[in-house]
N, C-alpha and C. Protein backbone atom coordinates (compact mmCIF):
# COMPACT_ATOMS: atom_id res chain seq x y z
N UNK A 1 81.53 11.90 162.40
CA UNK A 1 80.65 12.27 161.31
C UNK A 1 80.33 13.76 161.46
N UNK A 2 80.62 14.38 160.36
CA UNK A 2 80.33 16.01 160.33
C UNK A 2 78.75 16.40 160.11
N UNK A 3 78.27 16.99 161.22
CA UNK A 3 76.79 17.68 160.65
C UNK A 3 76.47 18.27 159.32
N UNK A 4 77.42 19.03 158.57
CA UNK A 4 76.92 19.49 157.84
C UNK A 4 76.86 18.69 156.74
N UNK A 5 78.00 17.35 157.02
CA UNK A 5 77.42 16.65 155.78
C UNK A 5 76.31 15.50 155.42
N UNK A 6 75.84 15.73 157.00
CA UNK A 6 74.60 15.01 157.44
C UNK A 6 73.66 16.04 156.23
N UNK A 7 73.75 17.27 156.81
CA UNK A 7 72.40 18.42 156.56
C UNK A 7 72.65 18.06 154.82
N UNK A 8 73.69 17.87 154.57
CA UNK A 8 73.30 18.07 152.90
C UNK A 8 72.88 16.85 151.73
N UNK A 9 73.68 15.79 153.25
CA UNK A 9 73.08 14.45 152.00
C UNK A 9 71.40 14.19 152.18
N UNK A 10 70.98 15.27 153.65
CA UNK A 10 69.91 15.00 153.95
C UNK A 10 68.64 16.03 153.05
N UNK A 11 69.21 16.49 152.46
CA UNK A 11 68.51 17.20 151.02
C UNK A 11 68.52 15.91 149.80
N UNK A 12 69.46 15.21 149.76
CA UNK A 12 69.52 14.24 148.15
C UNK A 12 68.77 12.77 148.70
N UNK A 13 68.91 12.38 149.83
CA UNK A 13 68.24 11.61 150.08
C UNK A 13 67.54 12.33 151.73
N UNK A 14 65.71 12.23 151.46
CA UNK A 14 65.17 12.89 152.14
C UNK A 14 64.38 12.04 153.57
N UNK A 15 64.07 10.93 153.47
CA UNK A 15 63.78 9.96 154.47
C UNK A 15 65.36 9.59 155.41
N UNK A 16 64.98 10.24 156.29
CA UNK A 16 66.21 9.90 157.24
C UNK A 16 66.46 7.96 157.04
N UNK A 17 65.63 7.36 157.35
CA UNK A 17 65.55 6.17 157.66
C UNK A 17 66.77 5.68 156.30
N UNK A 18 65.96 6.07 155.20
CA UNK A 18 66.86 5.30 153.85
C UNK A 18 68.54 6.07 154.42
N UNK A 19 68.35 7.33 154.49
CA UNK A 19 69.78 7.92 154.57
C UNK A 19 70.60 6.98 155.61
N UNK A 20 70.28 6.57 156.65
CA UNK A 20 71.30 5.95 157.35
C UNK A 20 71.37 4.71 157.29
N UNK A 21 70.33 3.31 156.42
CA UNK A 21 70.64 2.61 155.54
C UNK A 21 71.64 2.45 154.75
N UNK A 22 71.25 3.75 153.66
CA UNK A 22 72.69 4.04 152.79
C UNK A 22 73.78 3.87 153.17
N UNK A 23 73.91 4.99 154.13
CA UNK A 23 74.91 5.25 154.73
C UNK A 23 75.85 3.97 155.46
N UNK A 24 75.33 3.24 156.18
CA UNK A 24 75.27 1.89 156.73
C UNK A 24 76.04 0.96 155.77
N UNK A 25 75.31 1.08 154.92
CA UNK A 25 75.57 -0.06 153.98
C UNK A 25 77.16 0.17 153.29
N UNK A 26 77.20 1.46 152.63
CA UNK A 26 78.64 2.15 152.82
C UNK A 26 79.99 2.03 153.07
N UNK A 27 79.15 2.36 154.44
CA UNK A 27 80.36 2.19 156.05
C UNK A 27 80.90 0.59 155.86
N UNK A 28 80.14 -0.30 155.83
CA UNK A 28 80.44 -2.04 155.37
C UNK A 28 81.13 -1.85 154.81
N UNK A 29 80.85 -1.31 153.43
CA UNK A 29 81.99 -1.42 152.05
C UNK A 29 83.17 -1.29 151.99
N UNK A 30 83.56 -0.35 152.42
CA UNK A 30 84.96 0.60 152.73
C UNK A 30 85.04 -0.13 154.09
N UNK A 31 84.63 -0.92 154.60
CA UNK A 31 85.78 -1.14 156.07
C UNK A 31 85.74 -2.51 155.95
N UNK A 32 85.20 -3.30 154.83
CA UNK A 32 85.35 -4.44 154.61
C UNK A 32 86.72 -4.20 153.30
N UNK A 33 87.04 -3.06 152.65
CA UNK A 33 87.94 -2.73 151.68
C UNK A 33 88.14 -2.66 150.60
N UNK A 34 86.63 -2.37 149.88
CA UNK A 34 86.55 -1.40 149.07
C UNK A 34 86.52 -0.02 149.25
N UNK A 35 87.24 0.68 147.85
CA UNK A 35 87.72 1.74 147.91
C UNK A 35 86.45 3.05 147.71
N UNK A 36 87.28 3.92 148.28
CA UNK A 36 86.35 4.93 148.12
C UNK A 36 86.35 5.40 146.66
N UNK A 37 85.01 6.66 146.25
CA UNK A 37 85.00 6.93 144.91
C UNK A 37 85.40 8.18 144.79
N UNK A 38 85.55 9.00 146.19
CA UNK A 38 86.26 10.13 146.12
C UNK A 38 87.67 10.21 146.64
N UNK A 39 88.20 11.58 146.13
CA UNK A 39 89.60 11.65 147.06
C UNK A 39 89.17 11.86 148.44
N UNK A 40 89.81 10.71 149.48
CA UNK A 40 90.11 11.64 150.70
C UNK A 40 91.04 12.00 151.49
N UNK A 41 90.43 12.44 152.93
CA UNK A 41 91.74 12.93 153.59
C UNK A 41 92.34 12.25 155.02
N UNK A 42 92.91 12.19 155.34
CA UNK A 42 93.26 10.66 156.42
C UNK A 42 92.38 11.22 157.47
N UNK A 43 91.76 12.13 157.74
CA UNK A 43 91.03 12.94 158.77
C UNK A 43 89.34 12.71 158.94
N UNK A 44 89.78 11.59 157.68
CA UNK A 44 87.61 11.59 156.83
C UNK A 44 87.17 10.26 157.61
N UNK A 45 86.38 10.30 158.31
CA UNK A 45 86.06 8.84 158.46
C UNK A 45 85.27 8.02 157.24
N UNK A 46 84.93 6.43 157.76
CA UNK A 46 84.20 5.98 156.98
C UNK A 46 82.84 6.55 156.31
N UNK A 47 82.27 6.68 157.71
CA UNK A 47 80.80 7.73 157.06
C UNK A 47 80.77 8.94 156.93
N UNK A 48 81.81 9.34 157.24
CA UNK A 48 82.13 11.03 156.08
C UNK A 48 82.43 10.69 154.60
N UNK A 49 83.26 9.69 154.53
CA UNK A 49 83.82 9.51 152.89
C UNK A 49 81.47 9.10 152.07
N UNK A 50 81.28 8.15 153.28
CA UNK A 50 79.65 7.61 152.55
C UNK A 50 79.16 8.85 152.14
N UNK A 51 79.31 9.79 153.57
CA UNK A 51 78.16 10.68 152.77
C UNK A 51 78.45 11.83 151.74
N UNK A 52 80.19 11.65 151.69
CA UNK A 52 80.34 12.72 150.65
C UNK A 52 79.88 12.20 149.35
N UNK A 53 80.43 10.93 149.42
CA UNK A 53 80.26 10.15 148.06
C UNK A 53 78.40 10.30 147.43
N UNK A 54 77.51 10.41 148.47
CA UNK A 54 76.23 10.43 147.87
C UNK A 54 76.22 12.11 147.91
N UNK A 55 76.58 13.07 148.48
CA UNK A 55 76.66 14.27 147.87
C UNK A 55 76.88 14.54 146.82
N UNK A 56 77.99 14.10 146.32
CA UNK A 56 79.07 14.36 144.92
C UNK A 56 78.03 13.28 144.26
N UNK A 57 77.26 12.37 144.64
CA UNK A 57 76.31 12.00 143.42
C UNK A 57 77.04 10.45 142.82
N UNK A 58 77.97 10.25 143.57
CA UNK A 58 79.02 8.99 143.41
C UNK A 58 78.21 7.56 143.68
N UNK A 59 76.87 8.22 144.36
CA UNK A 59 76.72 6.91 144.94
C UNK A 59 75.16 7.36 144.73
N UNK A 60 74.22 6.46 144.41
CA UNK A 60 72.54 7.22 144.26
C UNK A 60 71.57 5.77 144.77
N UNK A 61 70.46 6.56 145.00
CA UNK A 61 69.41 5.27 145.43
C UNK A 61 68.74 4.88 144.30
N UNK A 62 68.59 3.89 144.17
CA UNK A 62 68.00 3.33 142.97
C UNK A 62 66.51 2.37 143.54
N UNK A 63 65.84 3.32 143.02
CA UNK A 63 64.02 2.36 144.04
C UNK A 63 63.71 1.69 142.92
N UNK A 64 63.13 0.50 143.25
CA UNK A 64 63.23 -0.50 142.36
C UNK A 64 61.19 -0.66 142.60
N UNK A 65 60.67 -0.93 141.00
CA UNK A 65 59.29 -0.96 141.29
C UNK A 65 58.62 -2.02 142.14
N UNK A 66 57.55 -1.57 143.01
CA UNK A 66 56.86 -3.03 143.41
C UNK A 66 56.22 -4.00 142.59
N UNK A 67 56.58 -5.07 143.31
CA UNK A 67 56.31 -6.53 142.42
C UNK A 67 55.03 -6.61 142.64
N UNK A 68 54.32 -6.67 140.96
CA UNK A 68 52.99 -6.70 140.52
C UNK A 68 52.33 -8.00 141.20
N UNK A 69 51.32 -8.20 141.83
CA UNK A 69 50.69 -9.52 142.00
C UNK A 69 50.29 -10.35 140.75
């Protein structure tokens, strides 16, 4: 996993905690074999392709409201 693409997804999503959730969740996707949403390069790992994909905006958090009592 490349730092800098740590440092930049860590601007779009700002709680570390959610970021490596995301990220996590991701990494599953693509190594269970779904495809990625960007081009890559045989050099990219799994959680390089995650976090480019939420860079490039391919992939977004969606917060869902809390359930009213």
């Amino acid at each position: 996993m490349k730092s800098d693409l740590v440092d930049k997804a860590s601007e779009i999503v700002t709680d570390p905690l959610v970021l490596v959730n995301l990220v996590s969740q991701r990494v599953r996707q693509l190594n269970s074999g779904r495809s990625p949403l960007i081009p890559t390069r045989p050099t990219m790992g799994a959680a390089d392709i995650a976090l480019t994909e939420i860079i490039e905006g391919k992939i977004k958090l969606i917060e869902k409201d809390p359930v009213a009592p």
